[in-house]
C-alpha atoms as a PDB file:
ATOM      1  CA  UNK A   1       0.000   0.000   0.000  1.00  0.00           C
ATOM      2  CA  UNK A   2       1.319   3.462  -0.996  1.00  0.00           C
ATOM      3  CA  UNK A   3       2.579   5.855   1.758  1.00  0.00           C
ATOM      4  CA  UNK A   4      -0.568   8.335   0.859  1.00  0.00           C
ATOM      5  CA  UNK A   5      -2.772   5.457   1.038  1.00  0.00           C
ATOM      6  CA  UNK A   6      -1.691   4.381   4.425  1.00  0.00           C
ATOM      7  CA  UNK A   7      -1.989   8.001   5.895  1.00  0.00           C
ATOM      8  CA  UNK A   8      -5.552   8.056   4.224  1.00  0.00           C
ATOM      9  CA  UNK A   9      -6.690   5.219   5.989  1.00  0.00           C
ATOM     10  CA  UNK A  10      -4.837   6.309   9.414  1.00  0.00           C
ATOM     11  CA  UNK A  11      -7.319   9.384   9.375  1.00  0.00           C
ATOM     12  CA  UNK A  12      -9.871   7.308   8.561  1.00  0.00           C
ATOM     13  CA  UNK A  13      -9.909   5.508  11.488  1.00  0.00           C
ATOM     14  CA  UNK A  14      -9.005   8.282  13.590  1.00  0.00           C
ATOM     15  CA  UNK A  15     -12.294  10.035  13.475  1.00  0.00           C
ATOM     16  CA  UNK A  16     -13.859   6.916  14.432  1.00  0.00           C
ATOM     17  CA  UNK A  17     -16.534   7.820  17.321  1.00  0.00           C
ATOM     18  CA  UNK A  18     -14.164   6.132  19.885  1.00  0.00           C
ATOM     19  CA  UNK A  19     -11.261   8.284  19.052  1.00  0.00           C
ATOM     20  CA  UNK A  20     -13.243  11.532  19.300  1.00  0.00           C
ATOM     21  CA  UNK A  21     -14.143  10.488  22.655  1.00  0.00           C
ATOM     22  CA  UNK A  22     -11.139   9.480  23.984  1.00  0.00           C
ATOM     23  CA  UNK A  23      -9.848  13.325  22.916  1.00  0.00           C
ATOM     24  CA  UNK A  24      -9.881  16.102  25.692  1.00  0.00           C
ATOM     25  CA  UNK A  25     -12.972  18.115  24.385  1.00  0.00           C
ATOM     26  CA  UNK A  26     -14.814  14.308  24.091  1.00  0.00           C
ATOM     27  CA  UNK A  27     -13.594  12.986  27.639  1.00  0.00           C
ATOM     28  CA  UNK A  28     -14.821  16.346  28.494  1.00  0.00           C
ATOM     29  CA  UNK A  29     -18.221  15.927  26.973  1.00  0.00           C
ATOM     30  CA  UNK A  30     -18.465  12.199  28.773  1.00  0.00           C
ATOM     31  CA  UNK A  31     -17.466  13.431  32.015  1.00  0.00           C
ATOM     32  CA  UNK A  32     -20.603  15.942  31.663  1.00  0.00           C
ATOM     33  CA  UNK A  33     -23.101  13.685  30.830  1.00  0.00           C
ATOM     34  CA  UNK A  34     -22.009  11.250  33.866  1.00  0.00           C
ATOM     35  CA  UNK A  35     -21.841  14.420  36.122  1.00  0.00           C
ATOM     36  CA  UNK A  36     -24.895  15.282  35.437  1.00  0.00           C
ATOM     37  CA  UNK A  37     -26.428  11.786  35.871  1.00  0.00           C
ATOM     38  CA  UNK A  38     -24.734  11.414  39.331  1.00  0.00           C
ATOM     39  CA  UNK A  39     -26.116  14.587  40.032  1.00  0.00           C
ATOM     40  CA  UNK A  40     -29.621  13.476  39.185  1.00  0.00           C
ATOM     41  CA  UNK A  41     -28.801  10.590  41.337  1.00  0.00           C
ATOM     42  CA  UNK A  42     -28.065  12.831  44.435  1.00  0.00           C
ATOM     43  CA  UNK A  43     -31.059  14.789  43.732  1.00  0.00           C
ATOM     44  CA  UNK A  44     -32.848  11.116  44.006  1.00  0.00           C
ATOM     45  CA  UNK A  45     -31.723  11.074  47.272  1.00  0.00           C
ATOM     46  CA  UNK A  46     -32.524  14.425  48.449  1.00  0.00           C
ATOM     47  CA  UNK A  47     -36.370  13.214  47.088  1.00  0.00           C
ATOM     48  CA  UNK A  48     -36.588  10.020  49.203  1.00  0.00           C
ATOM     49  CA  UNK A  49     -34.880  11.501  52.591  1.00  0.00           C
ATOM     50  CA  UNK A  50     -37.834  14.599  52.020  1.00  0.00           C
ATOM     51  CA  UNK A  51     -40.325  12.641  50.443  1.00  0.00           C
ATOM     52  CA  UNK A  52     -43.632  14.671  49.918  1.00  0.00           C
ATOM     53  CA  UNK A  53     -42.208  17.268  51.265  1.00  0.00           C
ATOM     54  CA  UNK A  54     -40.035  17.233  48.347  1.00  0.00           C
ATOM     55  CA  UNK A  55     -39.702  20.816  46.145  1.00  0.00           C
ATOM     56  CA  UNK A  56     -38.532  21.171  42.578  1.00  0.00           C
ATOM     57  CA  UNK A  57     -37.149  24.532  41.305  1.00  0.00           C
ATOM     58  CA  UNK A  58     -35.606  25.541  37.636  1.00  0.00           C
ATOM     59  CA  UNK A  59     -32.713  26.822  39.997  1.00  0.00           C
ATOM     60  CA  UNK A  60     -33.006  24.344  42.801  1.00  0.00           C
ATOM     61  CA  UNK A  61     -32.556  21.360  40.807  1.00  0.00           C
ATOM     62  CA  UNK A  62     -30.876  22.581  37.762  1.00  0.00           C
ATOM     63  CA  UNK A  63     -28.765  25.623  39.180  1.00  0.00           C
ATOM     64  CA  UNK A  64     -27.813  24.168  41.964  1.00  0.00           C
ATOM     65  CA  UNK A  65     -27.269  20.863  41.395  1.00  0.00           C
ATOM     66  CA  UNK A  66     -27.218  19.072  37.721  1.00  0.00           C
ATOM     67  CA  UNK A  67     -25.462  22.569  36.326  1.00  0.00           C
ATOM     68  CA  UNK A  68     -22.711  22.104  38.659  1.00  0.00           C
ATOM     69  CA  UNK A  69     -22.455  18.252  38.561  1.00  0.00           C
ATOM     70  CA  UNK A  70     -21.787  18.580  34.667  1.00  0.00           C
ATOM     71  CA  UNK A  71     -19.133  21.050  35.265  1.00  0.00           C
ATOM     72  CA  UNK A  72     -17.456  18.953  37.731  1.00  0.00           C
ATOM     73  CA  UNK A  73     -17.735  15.595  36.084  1.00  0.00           C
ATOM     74  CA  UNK A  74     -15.957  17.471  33.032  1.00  0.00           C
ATOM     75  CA  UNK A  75     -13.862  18.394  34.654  1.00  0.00           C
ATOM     76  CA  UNK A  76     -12.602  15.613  36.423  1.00  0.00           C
ATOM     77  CA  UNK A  77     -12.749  13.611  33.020  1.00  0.00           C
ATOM     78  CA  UNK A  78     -10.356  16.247  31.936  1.00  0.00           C
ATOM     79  CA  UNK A  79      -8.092  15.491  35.422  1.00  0.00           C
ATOM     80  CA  UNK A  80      -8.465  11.415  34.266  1.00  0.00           C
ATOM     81  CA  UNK A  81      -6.918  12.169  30.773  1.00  0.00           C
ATOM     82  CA  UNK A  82      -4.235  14.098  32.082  1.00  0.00           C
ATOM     83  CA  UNK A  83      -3.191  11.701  34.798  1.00  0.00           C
ATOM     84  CA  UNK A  84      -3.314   8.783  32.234  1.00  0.00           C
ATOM     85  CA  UNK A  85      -0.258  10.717  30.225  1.00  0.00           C
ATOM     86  CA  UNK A  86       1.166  11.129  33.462  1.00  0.00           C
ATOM     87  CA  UNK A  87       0.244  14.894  34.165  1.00  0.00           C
ATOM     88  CA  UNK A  88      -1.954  14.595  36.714  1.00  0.00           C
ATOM     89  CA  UNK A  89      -2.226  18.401  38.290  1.00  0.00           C
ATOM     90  CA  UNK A  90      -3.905  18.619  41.682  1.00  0.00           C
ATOM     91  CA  UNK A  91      -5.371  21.720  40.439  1.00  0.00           C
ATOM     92  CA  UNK A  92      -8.009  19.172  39.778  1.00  0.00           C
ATOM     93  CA  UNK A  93      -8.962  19.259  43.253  1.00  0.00           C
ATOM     94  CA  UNK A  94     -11.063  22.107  42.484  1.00  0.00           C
ATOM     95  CA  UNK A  95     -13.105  20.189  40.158  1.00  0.00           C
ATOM     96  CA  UNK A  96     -15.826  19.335  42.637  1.00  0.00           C
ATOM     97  CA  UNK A  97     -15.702  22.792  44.482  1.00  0.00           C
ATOM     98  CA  UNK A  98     -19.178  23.877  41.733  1.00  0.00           C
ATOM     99  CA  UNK A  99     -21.057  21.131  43.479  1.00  0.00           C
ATOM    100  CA  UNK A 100     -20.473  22.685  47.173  1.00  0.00           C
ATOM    101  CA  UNK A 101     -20.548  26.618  45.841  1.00  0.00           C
ATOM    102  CA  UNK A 102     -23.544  26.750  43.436  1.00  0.00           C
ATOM    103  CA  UNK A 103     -25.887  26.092  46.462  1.00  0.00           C
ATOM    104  CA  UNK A 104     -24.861  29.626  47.804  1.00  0.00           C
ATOM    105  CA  UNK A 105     -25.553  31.512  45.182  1.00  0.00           C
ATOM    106  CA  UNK A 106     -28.714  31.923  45.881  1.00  0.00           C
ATOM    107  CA  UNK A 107     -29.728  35.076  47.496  1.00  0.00           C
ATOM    108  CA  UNK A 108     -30.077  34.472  51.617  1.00  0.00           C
ATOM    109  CA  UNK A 109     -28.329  30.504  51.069  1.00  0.00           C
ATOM    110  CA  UNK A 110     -24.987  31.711  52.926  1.00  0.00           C
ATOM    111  CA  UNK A 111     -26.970  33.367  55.507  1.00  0.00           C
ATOM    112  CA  UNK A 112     -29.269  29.988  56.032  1.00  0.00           C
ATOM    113  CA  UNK A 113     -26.133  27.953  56.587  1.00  0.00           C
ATOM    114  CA  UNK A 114     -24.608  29.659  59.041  1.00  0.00           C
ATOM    115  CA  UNK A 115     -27.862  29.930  61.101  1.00  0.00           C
ATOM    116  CA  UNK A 116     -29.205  26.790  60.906  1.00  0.00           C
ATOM    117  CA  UNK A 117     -26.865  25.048  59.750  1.00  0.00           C
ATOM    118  CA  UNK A 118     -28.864  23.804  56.269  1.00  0.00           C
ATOM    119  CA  UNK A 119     -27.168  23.244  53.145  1.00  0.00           C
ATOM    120  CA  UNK A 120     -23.473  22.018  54.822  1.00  0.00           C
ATOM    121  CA  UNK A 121     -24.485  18.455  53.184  1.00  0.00           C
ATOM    122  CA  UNK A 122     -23.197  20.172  49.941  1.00  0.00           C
ATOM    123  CA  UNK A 123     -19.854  20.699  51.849  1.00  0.00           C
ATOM    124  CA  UNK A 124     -20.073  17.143  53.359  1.00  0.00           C
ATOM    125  CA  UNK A 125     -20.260  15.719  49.745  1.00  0.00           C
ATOM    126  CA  UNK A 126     -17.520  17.435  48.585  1.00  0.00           C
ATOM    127  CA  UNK A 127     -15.333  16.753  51.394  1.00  0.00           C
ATOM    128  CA  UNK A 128     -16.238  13.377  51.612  1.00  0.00           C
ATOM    129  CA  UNK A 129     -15.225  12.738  47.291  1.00  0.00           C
ATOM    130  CA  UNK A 130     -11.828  14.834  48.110  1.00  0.00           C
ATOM    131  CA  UNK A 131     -10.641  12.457  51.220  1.00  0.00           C
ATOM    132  CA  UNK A 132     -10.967   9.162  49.305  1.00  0.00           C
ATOM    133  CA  UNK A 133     -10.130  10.638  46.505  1.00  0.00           C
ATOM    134  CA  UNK A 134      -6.719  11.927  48.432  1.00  0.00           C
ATOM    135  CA  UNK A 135      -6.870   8.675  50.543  1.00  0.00           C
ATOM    136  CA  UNK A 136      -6.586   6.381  47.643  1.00  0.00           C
ATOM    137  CA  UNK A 137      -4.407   8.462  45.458  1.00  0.00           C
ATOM    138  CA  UNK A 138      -0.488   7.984  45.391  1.00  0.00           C
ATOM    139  CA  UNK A 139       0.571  12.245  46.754  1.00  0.00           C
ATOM    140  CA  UNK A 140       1.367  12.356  50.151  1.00  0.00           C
ATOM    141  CA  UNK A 141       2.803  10.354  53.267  1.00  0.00           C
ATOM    142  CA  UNK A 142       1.198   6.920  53.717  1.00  0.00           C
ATOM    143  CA  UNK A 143       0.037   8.163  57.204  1.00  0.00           C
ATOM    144  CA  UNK A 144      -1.911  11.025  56.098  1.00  0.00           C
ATOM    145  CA  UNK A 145      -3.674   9.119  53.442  1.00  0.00           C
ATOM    146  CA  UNK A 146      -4.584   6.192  55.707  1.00  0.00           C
ATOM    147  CA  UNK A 147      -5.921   8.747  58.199  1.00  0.00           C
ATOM    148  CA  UNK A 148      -7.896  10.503  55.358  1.00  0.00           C
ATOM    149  CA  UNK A 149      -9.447   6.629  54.636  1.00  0.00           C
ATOM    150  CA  UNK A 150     -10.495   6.463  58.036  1.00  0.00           C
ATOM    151  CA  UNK A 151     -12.182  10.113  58.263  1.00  0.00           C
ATOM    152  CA  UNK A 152     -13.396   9.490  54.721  1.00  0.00           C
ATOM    153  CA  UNK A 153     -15.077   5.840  56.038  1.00  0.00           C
ATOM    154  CA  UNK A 154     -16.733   7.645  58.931  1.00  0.00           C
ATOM    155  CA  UNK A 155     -18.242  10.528  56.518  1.00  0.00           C
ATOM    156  CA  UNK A 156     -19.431   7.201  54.336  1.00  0.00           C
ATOM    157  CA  UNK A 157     -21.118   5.741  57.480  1.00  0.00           C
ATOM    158  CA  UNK A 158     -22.489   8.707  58.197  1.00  0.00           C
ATOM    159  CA  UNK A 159     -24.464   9.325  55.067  1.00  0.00           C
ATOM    160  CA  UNK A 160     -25.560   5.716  55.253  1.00  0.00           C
ATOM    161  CA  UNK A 161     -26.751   6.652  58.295  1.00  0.00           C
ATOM    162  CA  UNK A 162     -28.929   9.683  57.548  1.00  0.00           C
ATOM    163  CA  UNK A 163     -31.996   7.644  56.338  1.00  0.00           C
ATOM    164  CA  UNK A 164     -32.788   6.169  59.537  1.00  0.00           C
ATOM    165  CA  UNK A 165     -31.686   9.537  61.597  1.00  0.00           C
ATOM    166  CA  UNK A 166     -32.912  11.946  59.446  1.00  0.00           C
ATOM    167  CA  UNK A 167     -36.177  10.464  57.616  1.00  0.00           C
ATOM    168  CA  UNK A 168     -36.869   7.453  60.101  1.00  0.00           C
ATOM    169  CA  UNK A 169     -36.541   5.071  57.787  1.00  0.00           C
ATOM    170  CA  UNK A 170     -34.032   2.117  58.766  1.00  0.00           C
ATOM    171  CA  UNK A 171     -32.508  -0.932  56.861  1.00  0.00           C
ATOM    172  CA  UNK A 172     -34.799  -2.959  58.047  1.00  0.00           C
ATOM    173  CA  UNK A 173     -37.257  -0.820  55.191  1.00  0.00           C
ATOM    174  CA  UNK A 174     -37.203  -1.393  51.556  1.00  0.00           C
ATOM    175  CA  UNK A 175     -37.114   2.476  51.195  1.00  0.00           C
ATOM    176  CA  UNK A 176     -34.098   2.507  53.622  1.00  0.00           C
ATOM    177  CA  UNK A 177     -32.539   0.320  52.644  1.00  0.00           C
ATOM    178  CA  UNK A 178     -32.523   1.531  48.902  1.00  0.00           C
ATOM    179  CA  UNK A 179     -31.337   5.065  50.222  1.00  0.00           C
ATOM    180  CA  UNK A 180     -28.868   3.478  51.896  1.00  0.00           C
ATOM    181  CA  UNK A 181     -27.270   1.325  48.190  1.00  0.00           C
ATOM    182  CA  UNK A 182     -27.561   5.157  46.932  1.00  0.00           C
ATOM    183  CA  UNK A 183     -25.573   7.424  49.328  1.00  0.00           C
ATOM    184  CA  UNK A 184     -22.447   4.790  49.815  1.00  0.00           C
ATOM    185  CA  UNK A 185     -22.678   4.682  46.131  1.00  0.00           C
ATOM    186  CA  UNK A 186     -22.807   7.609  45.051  1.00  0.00           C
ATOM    187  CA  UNK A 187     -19.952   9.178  47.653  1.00  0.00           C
ATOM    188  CA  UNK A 188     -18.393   5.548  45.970  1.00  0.00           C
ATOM    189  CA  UNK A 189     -18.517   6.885  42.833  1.00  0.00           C
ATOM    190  CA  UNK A 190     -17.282  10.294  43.379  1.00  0.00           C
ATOM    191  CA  UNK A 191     -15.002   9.667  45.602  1.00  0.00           C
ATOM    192  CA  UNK A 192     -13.116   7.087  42.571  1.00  0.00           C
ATOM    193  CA  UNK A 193     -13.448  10.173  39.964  1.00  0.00           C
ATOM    194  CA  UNK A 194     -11.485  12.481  42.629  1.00  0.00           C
ATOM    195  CA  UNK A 195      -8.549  10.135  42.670  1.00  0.00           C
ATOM    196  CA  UNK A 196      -6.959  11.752  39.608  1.00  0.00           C
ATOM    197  CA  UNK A 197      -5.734  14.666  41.113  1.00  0.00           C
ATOM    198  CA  UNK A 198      -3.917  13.127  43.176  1.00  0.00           C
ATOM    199  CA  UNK A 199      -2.313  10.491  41.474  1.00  0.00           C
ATOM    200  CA  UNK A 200       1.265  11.057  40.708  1.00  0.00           C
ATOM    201  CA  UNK A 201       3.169  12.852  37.428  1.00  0.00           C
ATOM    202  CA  UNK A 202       5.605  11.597  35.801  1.00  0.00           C
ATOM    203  CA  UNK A 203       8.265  13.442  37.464  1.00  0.00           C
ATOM    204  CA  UNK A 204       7.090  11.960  40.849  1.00  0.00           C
ATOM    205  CA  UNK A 205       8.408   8.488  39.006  1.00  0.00           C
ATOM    206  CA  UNK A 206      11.189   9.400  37.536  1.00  0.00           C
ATOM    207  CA  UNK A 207      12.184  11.042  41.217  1.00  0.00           C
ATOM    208  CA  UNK A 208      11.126   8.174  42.940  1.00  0.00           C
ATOM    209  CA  UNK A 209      13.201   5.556  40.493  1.00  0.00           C
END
């Protein structure tokens, strides 16, 4: 096969739906689509801990929460694709911060919090992704990261606890029991996609070799 014809069919095959995924932009695009499903997930939750009394805004639900769960699952995709090539930034560790900030920003949210104390399970989530992200990630003494696993395992029991503490509803109930599968999972989840940023670059292996 002739040298043009080779390079022809190299092209070919290189705008291939896989390969336009597996760029930056199409990562990007993935990660969104998957943010936004977790966040519809979390939202889920927030529905069967309230149950009827359970409120749906344009800026509740899509603001505050699916908005800002595409822009962080993008971003982390982004965070994945650089730490595959071995430039892993933990920059990256920003990537979750819209899911904790966009529930400020509505007028009187800030104020809320630091009266009664309602909307810190934004913060909790957040915190919760960044330790086992941290925890399982190679930056870091060993120490610190095994004491991040255990404070990250508490926040985890925690919101498998809320069901029962919050909305009365224990394992021992179907409902509960199903909330329960969802929080560990979903903290689960997140807490796998915030690894990236703190995995290490591939100076950290050539420094370490």
């Amino acid at each position: 096969m002739a040298e043009s014809e080779v390079a022809s069919e190299q092209r070919r095959r290189s705008t291939g739906v896989v390969d336009l995924l597996l760029t930056t932009g199409g990562l990007a695009v993935v990660g969104a689509v998957i943010g936004i499903t977790w966040a519809a997930a979390l939202r889920a939750y927030m529905v069967g801990l309230a149950g009827s009394a359970t409120v749906f805004s344009w800026w509740g639900t899509f603001g505050a929460i699916l908005t800002p769960g595409a822009i962080s699952g993008a971003l982390l995709a982004v965070a994945w694709r650089r730490s595959a090539m071995g430039r892993a930034s933990a920059w990256f560790a920003f990537a979750p911060a819209p899911l904790a900030v966009a529930t400020f920003l509505e007028p009187g949210a800030l104020w809320t919090l630091l009266t009664t104390g309602l909307g810190g399970g934004a913060i909790g989530v957040v915190a919760t992704g960044l330790l086992g992200g941290f925890a399982a990630g190679q930056r870091g003494p060993v120490w610190v990261r095994a004491l991040s696993g255990a404070v990250w395992a508490a926040m985890v029991v925690g919101f498998a606890l809320t069901p029962a503490l919050v909305a009365g509803l224990p394992p021992t109930d179907p409902r509960g029991a199903w909330l329960i599968v969802l929080a560990v999972g979903l903290m689960f989840v997140l807490s796998v996609a915030c690894i990236a940023p703190f995995r290490s670059t591939g100076a950290d292996a050539a420094a370490s070799a």
